[in-house]
Structures are given as C-alpha cells and as structure tokens.
Protein backbone atom coordinates (compact mmCIF):
# COMPACT_ATOMS: atom_id res chain seq x y z
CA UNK A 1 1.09 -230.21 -177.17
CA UNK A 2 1.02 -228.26 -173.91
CA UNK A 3 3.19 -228.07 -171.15
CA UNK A 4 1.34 -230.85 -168.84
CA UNK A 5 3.42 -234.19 -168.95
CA UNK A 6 2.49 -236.19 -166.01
CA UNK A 7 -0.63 -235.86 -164.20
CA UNK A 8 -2.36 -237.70 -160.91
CA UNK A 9 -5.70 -238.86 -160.71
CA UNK A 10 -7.30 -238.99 -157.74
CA UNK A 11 -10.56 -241.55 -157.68
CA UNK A 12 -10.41 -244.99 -159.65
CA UNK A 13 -14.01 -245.04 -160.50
CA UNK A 14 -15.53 -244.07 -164.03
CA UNK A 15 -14.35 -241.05 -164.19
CA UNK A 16 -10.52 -241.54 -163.09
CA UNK A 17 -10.02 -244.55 -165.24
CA UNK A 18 -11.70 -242.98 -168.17
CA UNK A 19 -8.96 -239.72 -167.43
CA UNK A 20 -5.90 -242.29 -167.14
CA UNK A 21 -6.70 -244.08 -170.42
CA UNK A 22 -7.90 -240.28 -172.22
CA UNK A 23 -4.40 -238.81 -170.71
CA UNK A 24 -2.13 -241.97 -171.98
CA UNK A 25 -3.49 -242.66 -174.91
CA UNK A 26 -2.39 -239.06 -175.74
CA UNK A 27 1.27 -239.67 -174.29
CA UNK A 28 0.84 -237.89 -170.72
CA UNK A 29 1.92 -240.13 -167.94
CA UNK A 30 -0.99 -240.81 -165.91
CA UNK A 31 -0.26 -242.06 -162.62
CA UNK A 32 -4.16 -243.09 -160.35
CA UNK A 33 -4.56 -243.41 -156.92
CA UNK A 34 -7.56 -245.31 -155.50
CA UNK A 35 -8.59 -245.24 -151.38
CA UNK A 36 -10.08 -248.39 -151.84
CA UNK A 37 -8.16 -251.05 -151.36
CA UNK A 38 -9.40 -252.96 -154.89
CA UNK A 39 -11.54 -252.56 -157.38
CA UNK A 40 -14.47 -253.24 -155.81
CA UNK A 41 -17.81 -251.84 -157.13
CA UNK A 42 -20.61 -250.41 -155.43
CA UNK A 43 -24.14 -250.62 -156.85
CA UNK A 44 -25.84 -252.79 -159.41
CA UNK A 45 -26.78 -251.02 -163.40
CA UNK A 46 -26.14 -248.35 -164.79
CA UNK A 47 -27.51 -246.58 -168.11
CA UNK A 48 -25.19 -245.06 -170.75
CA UNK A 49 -26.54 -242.47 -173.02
CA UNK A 50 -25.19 -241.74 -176.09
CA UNK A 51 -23.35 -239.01 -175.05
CA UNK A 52 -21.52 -241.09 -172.80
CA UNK A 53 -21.10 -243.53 -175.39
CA UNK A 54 -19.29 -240.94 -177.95
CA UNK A 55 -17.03 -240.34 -175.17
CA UNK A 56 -16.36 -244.38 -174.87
CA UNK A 57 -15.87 -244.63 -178.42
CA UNK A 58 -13.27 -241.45 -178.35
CA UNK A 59 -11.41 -243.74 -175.33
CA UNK A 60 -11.95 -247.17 -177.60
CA UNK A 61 -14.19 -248.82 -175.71
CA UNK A 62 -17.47 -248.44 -177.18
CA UNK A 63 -17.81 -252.36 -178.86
CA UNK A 64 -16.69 -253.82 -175.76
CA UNK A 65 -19.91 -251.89 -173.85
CA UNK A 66 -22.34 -253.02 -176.89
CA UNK A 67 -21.09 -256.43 -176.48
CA UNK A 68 -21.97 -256.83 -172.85
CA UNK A 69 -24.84 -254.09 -172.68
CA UNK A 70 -28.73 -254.23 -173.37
CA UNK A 71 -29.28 -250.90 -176.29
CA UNK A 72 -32.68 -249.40 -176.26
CA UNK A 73 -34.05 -246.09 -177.33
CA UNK A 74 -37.63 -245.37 -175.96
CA UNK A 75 -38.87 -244.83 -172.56
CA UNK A 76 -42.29 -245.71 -171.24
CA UNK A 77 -44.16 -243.36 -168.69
CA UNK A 78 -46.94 -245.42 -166.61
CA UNK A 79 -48.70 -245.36 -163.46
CA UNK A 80 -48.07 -247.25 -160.33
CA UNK A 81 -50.73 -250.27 -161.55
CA UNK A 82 -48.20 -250.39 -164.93
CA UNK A 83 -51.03 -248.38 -167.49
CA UNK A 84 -49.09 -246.74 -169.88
CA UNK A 85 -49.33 -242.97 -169.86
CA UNK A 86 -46.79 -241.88 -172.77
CA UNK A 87 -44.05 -243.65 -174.54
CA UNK A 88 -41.23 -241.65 -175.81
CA UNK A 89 -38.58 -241.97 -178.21
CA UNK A 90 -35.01 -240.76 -177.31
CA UNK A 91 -33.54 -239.06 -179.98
CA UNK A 92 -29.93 -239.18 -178.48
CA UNK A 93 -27.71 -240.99 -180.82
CA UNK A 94 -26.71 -241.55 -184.50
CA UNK A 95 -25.12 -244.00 -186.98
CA UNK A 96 -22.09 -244.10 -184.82
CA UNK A 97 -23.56 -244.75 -181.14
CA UNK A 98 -27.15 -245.96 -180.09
CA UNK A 99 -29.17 -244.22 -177.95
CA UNK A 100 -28.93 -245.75 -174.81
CA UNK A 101 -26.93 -248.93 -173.30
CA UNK A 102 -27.32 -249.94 -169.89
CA UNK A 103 -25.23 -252.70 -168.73
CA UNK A 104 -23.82 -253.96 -165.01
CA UNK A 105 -21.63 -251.61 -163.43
CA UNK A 106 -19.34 -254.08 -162.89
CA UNK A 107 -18.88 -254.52 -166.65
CA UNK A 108 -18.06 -251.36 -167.17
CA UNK A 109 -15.69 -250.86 -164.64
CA UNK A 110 -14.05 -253.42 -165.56
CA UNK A 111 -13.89 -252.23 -169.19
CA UNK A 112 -12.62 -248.89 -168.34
CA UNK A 113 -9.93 -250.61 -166.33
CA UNK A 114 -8.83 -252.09 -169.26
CA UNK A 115 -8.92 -249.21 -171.30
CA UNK A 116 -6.76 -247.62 -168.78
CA UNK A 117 -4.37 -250.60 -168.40
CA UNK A 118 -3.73 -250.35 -172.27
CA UNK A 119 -3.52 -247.23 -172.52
CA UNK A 120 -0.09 -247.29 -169.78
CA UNK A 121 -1.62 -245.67 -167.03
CA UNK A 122 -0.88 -246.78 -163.73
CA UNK A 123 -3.12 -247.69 -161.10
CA UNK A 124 -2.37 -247.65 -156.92
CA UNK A 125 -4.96 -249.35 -154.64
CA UNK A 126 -5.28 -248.47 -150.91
CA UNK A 127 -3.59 -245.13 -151.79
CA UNK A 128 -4.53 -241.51 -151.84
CA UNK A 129 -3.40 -238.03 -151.52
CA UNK A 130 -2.51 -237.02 -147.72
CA UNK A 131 -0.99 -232.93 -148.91
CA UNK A 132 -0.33 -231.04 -152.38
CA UNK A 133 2.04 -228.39 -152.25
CA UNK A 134 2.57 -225.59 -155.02
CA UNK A 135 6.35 -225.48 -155.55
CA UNK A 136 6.40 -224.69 -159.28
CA UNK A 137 4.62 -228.27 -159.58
CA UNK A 138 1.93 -229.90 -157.82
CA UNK A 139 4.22 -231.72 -155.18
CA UNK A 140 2.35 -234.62 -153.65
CA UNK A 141 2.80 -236.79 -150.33
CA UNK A 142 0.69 -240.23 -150.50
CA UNK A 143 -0.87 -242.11 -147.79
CA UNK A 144 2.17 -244.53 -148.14
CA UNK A 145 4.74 -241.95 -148.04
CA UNK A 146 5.33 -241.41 -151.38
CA UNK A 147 6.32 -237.70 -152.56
CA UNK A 148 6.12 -237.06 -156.27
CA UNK A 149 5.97 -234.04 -158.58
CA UNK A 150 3.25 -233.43 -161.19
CA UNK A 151 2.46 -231.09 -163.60
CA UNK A 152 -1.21 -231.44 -162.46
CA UNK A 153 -3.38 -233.16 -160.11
CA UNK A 154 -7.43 -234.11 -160.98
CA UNK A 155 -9.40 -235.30 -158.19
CA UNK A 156 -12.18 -237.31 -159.61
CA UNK A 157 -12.57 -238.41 -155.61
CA UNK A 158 -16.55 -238.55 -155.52
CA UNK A 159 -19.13 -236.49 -153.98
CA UNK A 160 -17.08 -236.31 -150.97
CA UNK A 161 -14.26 -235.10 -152.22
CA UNK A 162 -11.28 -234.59 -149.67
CA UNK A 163 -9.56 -232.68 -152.49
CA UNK A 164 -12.71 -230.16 -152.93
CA UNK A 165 -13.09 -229.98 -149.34
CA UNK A 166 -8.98 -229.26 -148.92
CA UNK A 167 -9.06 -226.55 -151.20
CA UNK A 168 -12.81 -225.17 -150.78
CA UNK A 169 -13.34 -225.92 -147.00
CA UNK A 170 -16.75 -226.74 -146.68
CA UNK A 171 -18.44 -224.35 -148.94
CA UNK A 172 -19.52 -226.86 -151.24
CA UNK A 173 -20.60 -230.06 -149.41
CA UNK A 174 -23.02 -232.02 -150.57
CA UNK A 175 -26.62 -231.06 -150.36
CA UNK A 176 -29.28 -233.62 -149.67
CA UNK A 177 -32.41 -233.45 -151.51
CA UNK A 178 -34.42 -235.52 -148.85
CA UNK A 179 -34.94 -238.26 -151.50
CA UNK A 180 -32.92 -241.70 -151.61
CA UNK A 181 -33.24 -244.42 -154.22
CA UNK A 182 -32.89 -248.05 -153.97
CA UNK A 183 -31.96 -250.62 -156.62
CA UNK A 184 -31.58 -253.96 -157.18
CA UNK A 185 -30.46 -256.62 -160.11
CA UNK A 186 -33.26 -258.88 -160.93
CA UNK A 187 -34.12 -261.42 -163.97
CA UNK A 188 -35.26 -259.45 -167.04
CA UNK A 189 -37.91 -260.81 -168.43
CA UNK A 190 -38.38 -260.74 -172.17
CA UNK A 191 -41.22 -257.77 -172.56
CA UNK A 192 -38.61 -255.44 -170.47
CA UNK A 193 -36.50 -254.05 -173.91
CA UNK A 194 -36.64 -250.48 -172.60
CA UNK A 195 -36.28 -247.96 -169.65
CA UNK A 196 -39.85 -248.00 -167.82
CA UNK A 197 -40.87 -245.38 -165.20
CA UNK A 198 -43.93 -246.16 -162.99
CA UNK A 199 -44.83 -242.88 -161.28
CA UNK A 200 -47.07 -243.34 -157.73
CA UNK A 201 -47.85 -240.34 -155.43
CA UNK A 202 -45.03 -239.01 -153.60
CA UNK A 203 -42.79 -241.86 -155.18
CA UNK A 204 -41.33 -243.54 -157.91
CA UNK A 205 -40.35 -247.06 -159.31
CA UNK A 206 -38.73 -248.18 -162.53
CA UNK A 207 -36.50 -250.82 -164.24
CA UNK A 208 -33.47 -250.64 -166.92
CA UNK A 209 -32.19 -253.45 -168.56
CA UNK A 210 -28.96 -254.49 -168.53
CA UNK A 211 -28.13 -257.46 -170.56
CA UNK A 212 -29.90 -260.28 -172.29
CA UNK A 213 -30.52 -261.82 -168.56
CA UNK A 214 -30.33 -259.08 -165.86
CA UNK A 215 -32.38 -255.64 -165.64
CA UNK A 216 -32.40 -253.47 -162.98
CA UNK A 217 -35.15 -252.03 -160.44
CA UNK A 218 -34.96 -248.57 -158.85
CA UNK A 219 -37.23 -246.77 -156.59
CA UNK A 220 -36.71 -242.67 -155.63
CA UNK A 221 -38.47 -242.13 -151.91
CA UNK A 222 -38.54 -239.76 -149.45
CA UNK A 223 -35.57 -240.44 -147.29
CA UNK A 224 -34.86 -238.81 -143.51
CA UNK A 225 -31.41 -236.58 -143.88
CA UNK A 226 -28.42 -238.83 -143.31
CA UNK A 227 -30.26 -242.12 -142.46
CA UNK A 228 -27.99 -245.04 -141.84
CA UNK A 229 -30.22 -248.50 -142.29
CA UNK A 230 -29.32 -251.31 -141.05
CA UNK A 231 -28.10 -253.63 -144.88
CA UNK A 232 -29.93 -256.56 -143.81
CA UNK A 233 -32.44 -254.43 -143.89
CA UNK A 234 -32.68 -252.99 -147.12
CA UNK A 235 -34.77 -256.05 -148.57
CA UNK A 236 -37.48 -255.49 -146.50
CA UNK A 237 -37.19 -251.82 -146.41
CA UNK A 238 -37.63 -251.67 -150.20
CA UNK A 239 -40.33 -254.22 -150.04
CA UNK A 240 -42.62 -251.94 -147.92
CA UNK A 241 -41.65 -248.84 -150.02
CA UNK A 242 -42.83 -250.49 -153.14
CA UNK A 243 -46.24 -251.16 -151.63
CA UNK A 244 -48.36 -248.74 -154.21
CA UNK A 245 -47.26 -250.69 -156.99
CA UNK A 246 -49.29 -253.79 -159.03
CA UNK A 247 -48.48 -255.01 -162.28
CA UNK A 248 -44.66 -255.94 -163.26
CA UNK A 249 -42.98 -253.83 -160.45
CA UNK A 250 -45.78 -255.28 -157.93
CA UNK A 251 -44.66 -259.34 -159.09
CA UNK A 252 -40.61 -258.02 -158.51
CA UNK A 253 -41.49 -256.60 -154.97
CA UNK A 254 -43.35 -259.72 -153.98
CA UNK A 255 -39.98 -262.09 -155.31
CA UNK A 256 -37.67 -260.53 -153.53
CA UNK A 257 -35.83 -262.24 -151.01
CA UNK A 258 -33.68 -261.48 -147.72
CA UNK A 259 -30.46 -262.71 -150.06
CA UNK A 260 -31.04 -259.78 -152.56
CA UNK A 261 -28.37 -257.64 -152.84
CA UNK A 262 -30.28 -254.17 -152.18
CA UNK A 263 -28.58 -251.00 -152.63
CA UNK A 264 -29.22 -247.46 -151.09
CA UNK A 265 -28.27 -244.69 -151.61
CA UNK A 266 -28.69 -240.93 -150.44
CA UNK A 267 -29.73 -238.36 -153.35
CA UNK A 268 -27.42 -235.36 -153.42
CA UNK A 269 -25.84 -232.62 -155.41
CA UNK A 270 -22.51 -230.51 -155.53
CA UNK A 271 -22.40 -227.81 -157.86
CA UNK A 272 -18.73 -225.87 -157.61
CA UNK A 273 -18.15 -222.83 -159.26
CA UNK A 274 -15.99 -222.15 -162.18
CA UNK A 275 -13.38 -222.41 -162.59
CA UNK A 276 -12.99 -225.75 -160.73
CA UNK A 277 -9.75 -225.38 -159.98
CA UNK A 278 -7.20 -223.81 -157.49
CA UNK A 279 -3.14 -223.90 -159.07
CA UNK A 280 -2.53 -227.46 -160.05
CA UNK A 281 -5.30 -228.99 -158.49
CA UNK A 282 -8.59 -229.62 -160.76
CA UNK A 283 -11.85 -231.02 -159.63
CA UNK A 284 -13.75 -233.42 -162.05
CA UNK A 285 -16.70 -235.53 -162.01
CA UNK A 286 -18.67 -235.83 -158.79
CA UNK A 287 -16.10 -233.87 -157.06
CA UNK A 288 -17.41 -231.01 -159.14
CA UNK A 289 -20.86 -231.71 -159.95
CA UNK A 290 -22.69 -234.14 -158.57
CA UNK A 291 -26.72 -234.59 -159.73
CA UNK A 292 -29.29 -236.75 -158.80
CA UNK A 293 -29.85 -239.47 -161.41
CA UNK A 294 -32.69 -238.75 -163.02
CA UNK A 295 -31.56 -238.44 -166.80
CA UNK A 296 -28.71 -241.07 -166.34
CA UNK A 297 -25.82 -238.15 -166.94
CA UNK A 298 -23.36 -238.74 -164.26
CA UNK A 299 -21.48 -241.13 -165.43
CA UNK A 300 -21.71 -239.35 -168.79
CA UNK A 301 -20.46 -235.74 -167.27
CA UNK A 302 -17.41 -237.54 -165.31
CA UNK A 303 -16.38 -239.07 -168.96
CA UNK A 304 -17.04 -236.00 -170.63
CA UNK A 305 -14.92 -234.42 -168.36
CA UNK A 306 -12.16 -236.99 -168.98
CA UNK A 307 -11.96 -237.02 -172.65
CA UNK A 308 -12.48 -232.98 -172.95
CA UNK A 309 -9.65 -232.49 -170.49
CA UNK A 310 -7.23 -234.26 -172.67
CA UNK A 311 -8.46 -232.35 -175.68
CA UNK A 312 -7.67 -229.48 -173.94
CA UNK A 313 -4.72 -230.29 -172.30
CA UNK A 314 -3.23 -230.99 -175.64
CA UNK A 315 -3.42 -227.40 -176.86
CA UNK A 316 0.06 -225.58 -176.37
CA UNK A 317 -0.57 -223.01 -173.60
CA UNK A 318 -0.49 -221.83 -170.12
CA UNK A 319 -1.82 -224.45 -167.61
CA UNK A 320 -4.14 -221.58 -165.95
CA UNK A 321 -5.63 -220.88 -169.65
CA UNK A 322 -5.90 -224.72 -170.61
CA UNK A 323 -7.72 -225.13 -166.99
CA UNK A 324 -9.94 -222.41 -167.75
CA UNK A 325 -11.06 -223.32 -171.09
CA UNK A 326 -11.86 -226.72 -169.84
CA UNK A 327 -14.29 -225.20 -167.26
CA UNK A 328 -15.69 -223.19 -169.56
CA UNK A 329 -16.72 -226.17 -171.62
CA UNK A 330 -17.76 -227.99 -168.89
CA UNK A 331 -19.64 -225.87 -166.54
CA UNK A 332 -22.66 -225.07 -168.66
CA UNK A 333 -23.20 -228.73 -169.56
CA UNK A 334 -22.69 -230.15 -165.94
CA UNK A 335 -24.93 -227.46 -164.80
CA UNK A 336 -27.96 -228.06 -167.46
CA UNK A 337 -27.82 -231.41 -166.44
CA UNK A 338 -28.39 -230.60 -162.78
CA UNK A 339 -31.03 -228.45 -163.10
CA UNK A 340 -32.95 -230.44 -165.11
CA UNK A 341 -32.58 -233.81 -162.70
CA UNK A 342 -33.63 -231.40 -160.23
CA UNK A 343 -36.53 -230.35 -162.03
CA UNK A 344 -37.38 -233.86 -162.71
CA UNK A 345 -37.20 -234.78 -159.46
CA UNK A 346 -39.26 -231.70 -157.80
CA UNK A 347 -41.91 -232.60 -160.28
CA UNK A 348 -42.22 -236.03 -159.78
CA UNK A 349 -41.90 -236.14 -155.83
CA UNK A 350 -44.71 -232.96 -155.56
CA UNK A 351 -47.03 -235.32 -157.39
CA UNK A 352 -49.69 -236.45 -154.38
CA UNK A 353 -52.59 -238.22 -154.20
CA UNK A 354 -55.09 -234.80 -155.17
CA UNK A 355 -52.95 -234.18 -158.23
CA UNK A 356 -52.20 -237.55 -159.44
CA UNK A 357 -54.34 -237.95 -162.48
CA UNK A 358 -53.34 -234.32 -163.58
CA UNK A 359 -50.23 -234.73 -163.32
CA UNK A 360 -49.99 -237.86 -165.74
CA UNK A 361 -52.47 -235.79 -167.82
CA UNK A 362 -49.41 -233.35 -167.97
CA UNK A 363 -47.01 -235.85 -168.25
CA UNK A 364 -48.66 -236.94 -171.13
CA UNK A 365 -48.84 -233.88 -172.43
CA UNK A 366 -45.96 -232.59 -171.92
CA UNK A 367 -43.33 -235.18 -171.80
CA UNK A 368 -42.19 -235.64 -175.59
CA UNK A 369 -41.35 -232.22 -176.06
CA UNK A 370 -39.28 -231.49 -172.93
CA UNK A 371 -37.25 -234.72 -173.60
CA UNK A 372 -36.32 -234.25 -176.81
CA UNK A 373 -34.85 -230.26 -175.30
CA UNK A 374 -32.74 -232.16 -173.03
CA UNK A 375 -31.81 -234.93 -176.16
CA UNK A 376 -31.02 -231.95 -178.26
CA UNK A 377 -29.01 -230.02 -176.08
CA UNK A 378 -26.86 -233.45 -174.73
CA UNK A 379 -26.43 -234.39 -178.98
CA UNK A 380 -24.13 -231.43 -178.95
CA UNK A 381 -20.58 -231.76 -178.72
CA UNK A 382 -19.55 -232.00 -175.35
C-alpha cells in the first residue's frame, strides 16, 4: 500500500463518485466536495460502453446498471429519410460485460452515489475548494471555511475546471469546436433496440435507448461560439434544426412539445499534458480531457481514471512516481479517444450537399473496419 491515506475529490459527478467509492473500497479516506448545492443532474441519457462497464463492475455496480439500462450491441448508419446505409456490430464486450448499456443519467448517478455511500466516502454539497497549499501535504481551505490536510487532492471539477485553471492559468481552456448537440428523452418505441445515426448534410441526428420505456434523441449542429439561447427556447430551436429529417426522427421532431425538457449543450475539448498533475494536486476526467461525444467515452475515461488511480495508488511508492505512472496509463487512452471523436466529427460535419451520396458510399465502405480499430483498441485493459 502506498503512502496516500486520505484524499479530496473535487467534482461529485461520474467521475468523483466513481473515485470516492474506487478510493474507499480500498481503505483510503475519501472525503468529496460538490459546488452544487445537491445532486442534481444535468442532461437526459447516456451510453455506457463496455469499457466503462468493466470499470463499474471493478467498483460493484455493474448489475445495478443492467437492471435499469437498455444493452445493445450494433449500430445502424442511415440517411436523413431513415434508409439504412450500414449496420455494424460492436465488438466491445465479453462474457463478463455487454457491449453497450445506455440508461438515464439520472440512474446512474444515482447508482454511483450509492456505490460511493457504501463504500464510506463522504460527500459535501454546496462546497468546494477556495486555496491548496503545499506544506508537506495538500493543505486545503473550503468555501465554508474548512482547512484540512490531505495526502492528495483530484479535481474531477469538469471542463471548467477551477483547479486546472489555478494551477495551469489559462493554457488549457476549453476549445470550442463550433458544433453543439441537443438531446431530449422521448418514448422508445419497440423497433428502437439499438444506437441509430441518421447522417444529413452539414448535420446529424440519432437516438439511444435507455430503458424498456425511454430512448433518447440527439442532434450535432453547427453552433455560433458561446451562444446563450434562451431554454424556453430550445424546443423550438431543435424543432427547426431537425428539419432535413423524415422517417422515425422526422415523426419525434413533429411530437415535440414546448414542455419537453430540451438540453444543449456546447461541443468542446481539453486536452492537458502529461503529467496531469502539479505536487498534490491531480486533474481527472473532464478536467483533463474533455472530448466531444461521438464514441460515448467520456464517461468511460473519467471512470477509467477513477478505478486506475486506485490501482495505482495502492502500489508502495513515492506519490510523484505513483502520479506519474497513472498518467502514463491514462494519457494515451484519453488522447486516442479524442482524436478519434474529432475525426468523427470533422468527417461527418464536412459532409454537404455535393458530397452527400459519396460520403455514405464511404461510410458504407468504410465504416466496419474503422469501428472495430477503435473496439479493439478500447477492449484493452485500461
């Protein structure tokens, strides 16, 4: 066991609850501080991969996600009229974990809470870190006055990190990729048993199922840099953006009401060097590497992160080394997952009215083999 006892983590989201319950369940007392002041959960589904789900099982929580979650393991490629251009198998997964589960976010959140609860981690809401000083610990004053020592501190704080931004300036704020996507819960009807991707010039629309009842619907669109729409908005907003589609995603634009609970949100990235950290402070999750969400990994990184930080931190060694070795893990797996969102993303948004029926050609074409790269490279250990 190494020298790291008691730790603070910064962020309550997936990634800091999934640390807290990794940390305690491996005897490190794991203190979390969340800004917020509850548990509250912004935005509607979210897919798990398998990778994600080995690191769920690893933290104990894997039947309680199969329980509430919808498991498929194929995606389907159409056009923006719903004619299927290429269906693909995912080849994530094994005996142990399927290949994908999406499921509410709300369920999981709660679930990791949980997790973390058990576990005998220790959760603060309406709290966060105001200064860390290096004294021979990492010597922390909270927002409520509270001054503690810790043998570490891991800011899983979000894309925005204060933490990153505290001890990286603004070096590595986020970068907007002039895209934005939009989602919404809807009824799932019973045909929808997969991921579906319905690709239009310059824009995108798909759906993910979430449980026996709900799926979700996303759209990626070209997006002016830091727009800030009005919420009541967003219903009709999406509604006009979703105009190029027919078929299934056509019927869901035309039911949507003003009561739908839209959600938007800006596409950006953060990619921080290694090593991610600076004396006792580590950055994790979003705070380190944010992507866009085009293979479904961030959730799946920020766990990673989680559970391969208590691996690591339970080697007997200095903290500098254990820190190190845990961005050496990490980096080249947070990074491949970036640049290929990216790529995704490039290709999909250059696609235009001229090069439409060439690009699906390619897509087509193309499609099977790239995703099963990606599938292999995410089926190794994390």
């Amino acid at each position: 066991m190494g020298d790291v006892r008691k730790v603070l983590i910064v962020g309550a989201g997936i990634g800091g609850l999934g640390a807290g319950a990794a940390l305690a369940q491996r005897g490190i007392e794991a203190d979390i501080v969340e800004i917020r002041p509850e548990p509250n959960v912004y935005g509607v589904g979210i897919n798990q991969p398998a990778n994600s789900l080995r690191a769920l099982k690893t933290l104990g929580v894997l039947d309680e996600v199969r329980e509430v979650g919808f498991e498929f393991d194929h995606t389907r490629f159409n056009d923006h009229h719903g004619n299927l251009v290429v269906d693909v198998p995912s080849l994530l997964g094994d005996d142990d974990v399927p290949a994908n589960t999406g499921l509410t976010r709300r369920d999981l959140h709660n679930i990791l809470i949980g997790a973390a609860d058990r576990a005998g981690a220790r959760t603060r809401y309406a709290t966060t870190v105001t200064d860390v000083a290096d004294n021979g610990s990492a010597h922390v004053t909270l927002s409520d006055g509270t001054e503690a020592d810790y043998d570490l501190v891991v800011a899983f704080d979000g894309i925005n990190s204060p933490l990153r931004k505290r001890l990286f300036d603004d070096a590595y704020d986020p970068t907007y990729t002039g895209y934005g996507v939009w989602r919404v819960t809807v009824p799932r009807p019973d045909e929808v048993d997969c991921c579906a991707l319905y690709q239009a010039p310059g824009t995108k629309a798909g759906h993910i199922p979430l449980s026996s009842e709900l799926m979700y619907l996303l759209l990626v669109h070209a997006e002016p840099h830091h727009a800030r729409y009005d919420k009541a908005r967003y219903p009709g907003m999406l509604h006009e953006r979703l105009t190029p589609f027919t078929g299934l995603i056509g019927e869901i634009r035309d039911n949507l009401s003003d009561d739908d609970d839209v959600v938007y949100s800006p596409l950006s990235e953060v990619m921080l060097p290694a090593p991610w950290f600076k004396g006792r402070v580590l950055m994790c999750g979003d705070a380190a590497h944010a992507c866009t969400p085009h293979t479904t990994q961030g959730a799946a990184m920020a766990l990673e992160d989680a559970v391969v930080l208590a691996e690591e931190l339970a080697v007997d060694r200095r903290l500098a080394e254990t820190l190190g070795a845990f961005c050496d893990r990490r980096y080249p797996r947070a990074k491949f997952v970036q640049d290929v969102s990216r790529g995704i993303l490039n290709a999909e948004m250059q696609i235009n009215e001229d090069n439409h029926a060439i690009a699906l050609a390619h897509m087509r074409e193309e499609l099977p083999g790239q995703m099963a790269g990606v599938d292999a490279f995410l089926n190794q250990p994390a």
